[in-house]
N, C-alpha and C. Protein backbone atom coordinates (compact mmCIF):
# COMPACT_ATOMS: atom_id res chain seq x y z
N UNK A 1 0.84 -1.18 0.00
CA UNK A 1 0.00 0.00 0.00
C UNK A 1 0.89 1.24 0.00
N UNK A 2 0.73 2.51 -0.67
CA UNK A 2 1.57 3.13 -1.18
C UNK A 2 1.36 4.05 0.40
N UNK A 3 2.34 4.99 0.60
CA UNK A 3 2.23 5.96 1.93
C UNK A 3 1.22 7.15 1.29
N UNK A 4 0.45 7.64 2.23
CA UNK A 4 0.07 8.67 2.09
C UNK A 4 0.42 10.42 1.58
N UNK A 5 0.10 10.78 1.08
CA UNK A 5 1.04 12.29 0.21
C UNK A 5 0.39 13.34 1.16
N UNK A 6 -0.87 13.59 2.09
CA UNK A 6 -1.27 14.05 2.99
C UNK A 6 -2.33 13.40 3.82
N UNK A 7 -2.02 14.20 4.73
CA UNK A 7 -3.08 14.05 6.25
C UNK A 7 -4.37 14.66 6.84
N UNK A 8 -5.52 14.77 6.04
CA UNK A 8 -6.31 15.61 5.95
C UNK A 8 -6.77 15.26 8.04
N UNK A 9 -7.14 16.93 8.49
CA UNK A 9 -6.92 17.24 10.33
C UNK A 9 -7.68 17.56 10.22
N UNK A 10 -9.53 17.56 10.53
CA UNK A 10 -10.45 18.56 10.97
C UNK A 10 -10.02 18.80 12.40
N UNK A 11 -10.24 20.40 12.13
CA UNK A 11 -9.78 20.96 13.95
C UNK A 11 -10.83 22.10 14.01
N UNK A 12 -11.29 22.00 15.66
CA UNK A 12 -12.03 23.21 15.88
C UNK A 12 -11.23 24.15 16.72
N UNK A 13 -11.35 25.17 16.32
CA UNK A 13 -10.14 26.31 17.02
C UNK A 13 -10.76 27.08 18.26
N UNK A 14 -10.68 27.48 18.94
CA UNK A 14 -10.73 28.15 20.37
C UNK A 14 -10.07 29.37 20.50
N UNK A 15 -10.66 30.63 20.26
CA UNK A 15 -9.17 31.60 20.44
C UNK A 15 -10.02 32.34 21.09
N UNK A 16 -8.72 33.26 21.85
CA UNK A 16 -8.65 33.54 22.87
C UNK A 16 -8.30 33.06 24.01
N UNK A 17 -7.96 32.09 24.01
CA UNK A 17 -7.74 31.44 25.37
C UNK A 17 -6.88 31.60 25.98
N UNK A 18 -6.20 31.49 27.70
CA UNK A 18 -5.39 32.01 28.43
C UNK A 18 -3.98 31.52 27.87
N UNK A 19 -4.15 30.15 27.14
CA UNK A 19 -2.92 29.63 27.10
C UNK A 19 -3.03 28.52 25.70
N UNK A 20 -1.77 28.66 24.97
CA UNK A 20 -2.21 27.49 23.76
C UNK A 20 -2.15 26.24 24.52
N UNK A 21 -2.87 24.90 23.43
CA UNK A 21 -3.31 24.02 24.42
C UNK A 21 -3.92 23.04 23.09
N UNK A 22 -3.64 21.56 22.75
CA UNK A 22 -3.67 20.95 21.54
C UNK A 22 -4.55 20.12 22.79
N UNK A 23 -5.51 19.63 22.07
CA UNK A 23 -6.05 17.67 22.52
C UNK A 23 -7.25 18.00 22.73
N UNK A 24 -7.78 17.34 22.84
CA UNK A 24 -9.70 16.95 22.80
C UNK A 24 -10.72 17.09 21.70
N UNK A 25 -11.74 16.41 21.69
CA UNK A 25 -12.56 15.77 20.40
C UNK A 25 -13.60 17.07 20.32
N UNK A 26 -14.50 17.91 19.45
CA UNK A 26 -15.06 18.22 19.11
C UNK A 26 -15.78 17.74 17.54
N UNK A 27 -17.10 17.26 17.83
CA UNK A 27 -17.63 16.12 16.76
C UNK A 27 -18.30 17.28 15.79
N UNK A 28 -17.85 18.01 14.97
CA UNK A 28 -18.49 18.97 14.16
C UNK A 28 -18.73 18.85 12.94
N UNK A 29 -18.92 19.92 12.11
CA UNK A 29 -19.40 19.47 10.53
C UNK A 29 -18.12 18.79 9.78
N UNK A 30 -17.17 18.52 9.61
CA UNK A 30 -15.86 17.32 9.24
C UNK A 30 -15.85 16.31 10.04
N UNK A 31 -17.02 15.88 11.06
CA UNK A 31 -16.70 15.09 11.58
C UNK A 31 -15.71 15.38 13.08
N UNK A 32 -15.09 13.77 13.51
CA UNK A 32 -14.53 14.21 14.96
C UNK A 32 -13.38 15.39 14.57
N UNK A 33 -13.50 16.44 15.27
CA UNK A 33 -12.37 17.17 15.28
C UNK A 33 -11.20 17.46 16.20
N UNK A 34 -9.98 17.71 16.07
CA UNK A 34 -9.23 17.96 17.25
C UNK A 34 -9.63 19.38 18.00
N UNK A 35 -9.30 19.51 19.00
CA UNK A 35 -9.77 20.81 19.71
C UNK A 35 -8.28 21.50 20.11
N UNK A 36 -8.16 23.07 19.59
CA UNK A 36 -6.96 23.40 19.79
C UNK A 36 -6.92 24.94 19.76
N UNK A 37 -7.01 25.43 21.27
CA UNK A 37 -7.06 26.21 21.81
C UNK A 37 -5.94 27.22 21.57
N UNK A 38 -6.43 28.73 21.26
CA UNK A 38 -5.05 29.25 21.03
C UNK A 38 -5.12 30.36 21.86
N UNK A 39 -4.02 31.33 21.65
CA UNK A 39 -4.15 32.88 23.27
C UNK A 39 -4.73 33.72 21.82
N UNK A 40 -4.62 33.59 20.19
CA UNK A 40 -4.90 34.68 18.97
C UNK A 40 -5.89 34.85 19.10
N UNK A 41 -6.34 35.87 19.28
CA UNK A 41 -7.99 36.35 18.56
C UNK A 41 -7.98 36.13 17.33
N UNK A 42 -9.37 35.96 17.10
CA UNK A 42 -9.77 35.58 15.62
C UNK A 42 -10.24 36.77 15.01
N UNK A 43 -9.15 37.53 14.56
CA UNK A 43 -8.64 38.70 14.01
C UNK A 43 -7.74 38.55 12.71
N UNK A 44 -8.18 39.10 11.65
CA UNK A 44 -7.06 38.91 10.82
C UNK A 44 -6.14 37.46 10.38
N UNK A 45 -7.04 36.17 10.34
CA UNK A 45 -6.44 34.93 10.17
C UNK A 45 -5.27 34.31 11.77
N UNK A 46 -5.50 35.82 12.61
CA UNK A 46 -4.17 35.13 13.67
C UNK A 46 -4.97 34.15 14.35
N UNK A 47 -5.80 33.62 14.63
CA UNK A 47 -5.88 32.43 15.25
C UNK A 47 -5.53 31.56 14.35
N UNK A 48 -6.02 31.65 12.93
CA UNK A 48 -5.73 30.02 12.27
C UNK A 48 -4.68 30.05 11.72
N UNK A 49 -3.54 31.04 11.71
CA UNK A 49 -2.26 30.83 11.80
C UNK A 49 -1.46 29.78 13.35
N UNK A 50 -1.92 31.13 14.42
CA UNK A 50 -1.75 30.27 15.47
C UNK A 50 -1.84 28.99 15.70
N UNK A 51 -3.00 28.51 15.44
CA UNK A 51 -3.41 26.64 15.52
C UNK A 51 -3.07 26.05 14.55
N UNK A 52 -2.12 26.65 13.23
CA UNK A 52 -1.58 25.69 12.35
C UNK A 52 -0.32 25.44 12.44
N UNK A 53 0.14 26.12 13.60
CA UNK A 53 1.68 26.15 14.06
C UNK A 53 1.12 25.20 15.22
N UNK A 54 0.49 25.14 16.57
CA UNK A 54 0.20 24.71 17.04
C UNK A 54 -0.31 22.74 16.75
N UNK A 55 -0.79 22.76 16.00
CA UNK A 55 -1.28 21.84 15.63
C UNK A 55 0.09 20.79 14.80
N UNK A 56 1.00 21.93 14.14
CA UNK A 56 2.43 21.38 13.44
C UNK A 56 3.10 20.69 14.80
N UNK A 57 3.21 21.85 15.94
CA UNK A 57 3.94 21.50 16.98
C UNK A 57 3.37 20.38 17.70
N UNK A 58 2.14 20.00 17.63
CA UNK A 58 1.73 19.13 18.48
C UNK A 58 2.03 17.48 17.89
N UNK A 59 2.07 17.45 16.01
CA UNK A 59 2.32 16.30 15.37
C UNK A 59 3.66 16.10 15.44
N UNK A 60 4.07 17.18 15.51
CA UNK A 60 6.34 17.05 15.66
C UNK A 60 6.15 17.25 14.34
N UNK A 61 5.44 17.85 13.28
CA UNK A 61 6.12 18.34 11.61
C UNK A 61 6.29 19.64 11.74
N UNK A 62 7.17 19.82 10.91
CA UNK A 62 7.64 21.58 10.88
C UNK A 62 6.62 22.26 9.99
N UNK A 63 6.18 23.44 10.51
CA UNK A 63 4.81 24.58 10.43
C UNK A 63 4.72 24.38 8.75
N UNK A 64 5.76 24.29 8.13
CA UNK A 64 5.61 24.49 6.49
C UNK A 64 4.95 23.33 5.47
N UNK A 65 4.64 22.30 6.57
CA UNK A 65 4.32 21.14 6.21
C UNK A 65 2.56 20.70 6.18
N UNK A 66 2.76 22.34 7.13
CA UNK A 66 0.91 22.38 7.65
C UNK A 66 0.39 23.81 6.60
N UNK A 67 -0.80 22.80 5.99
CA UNK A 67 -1.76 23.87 5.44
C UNK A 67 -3.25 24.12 5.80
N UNK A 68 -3.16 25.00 5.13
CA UNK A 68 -5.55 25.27 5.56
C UNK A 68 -6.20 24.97 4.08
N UNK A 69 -7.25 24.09 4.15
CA UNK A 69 -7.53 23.31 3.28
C UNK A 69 -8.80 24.16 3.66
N UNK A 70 -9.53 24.61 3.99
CA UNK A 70 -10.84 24.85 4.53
C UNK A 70 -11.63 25.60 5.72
N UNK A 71 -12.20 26.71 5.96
CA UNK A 71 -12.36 27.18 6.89
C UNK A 71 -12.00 28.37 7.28
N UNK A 72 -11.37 29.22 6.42
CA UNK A 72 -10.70 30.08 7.14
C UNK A 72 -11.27 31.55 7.90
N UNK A 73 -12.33 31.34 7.40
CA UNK A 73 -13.34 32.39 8.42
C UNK A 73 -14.30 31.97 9.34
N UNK A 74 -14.21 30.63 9.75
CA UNK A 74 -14.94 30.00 10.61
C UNK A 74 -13.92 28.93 11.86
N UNK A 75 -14.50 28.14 13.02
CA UNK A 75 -13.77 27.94 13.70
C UNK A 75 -13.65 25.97 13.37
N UNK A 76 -14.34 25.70 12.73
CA UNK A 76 -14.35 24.21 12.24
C UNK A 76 -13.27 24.89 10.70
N UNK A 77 -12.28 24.00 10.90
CA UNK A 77 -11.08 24.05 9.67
C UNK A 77 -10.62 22.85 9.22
N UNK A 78 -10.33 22.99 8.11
CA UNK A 78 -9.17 21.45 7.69
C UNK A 78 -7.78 21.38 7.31
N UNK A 79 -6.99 21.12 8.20
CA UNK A 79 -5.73 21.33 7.47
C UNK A 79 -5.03 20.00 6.94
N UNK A 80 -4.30 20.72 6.07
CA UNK A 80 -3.54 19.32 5.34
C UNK A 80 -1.86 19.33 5.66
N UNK A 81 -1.68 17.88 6.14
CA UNK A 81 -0.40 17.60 6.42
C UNK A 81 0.41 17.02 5.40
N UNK A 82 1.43 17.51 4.52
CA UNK A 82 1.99 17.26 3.60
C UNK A 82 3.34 15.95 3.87
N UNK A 83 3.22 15.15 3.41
CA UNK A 83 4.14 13.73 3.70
C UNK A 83 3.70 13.12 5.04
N UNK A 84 2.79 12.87 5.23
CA UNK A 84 2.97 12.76 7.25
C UNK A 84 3.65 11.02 7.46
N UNK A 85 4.22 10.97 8.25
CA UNK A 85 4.91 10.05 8.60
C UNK A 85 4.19 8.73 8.84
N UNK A 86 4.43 7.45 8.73
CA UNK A 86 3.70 6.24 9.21
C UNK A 86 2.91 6.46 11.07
N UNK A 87 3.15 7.07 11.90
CA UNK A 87 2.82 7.22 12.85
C UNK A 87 2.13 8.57 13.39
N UNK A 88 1.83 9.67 12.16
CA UNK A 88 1.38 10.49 12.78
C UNK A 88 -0.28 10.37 12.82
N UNK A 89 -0.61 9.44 12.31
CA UNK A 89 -2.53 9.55 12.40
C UNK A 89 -2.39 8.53 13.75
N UNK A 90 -1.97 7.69 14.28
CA UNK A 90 -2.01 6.88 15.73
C UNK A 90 -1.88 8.29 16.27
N UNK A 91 -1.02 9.38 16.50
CA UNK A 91 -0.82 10.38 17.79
C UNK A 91 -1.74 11.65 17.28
N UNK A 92 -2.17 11.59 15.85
CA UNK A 92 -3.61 12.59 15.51
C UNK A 92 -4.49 11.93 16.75
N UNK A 93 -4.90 10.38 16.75
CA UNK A 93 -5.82 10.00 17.20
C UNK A 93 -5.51 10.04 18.99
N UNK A 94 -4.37 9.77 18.91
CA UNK A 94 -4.35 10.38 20.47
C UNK A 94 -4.39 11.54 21.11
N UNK A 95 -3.95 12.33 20.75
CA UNK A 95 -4.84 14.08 21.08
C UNK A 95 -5.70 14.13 20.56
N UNK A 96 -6.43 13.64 20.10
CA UNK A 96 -8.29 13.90 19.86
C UNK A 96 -8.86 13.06 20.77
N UNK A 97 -8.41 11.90 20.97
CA UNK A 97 -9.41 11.02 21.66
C UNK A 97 -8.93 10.72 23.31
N UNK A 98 -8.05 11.40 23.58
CA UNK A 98 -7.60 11.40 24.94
C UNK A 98 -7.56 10.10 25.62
N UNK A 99 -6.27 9.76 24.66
CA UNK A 99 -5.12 8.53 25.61
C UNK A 99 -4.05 8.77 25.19
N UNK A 100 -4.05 9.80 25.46
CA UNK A 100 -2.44 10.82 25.08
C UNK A 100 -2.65 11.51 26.79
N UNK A 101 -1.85 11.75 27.46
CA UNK A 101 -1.43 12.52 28.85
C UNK A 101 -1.91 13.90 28.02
């Protein structure tokens, strides 16, 4: 079976929040989503910049690897992970579904 060329992420974003903060399920219009809290107001794209760095940092791929496929004026988004590794949809699924610490 050939590897995957991307990683399609529904994420619901949170901004404003006291502190950034990756993990938990929100079941929205893409389906289960990750929940990923950022300190950006949703001003000017800075939150869904914020949570696509966030969201890079939380898979271990570097930010350039993460795109926005969808969403960008709303808080349900899709981003796409370009090459993702044999193990990054097991630790997608563990910060969404909380059996990740």
């Amino acid at each position: 079976m050939p590897a995957q060329d991307t990683l399609t992420v529904a994420v619901r974003v949170k901004p404003g929040a006291s502190r950034d903060r990756v993990g938990g399920r929100f079941d929205g219009p893409h389906g289960p989503a990750l929940v990923i809290a950022v300190h950006d107001p949703a001003v000017d794209g800075r939150a869904t910049e914020a949570a696509r760095r966030a969201l890079a940092g939380a898979l271990g791929v570097r930010p350039a690897t993460v795109s926005l496929r969808a969403g960008a004026a709303s808080r349900d988004k899709l981003f796409l992970v370009d090459r993702p590794g044999p193990g990054l949809p097991e630790v997608l699924r563990r910060l969404r579904d909380g059996s990740a610490e």
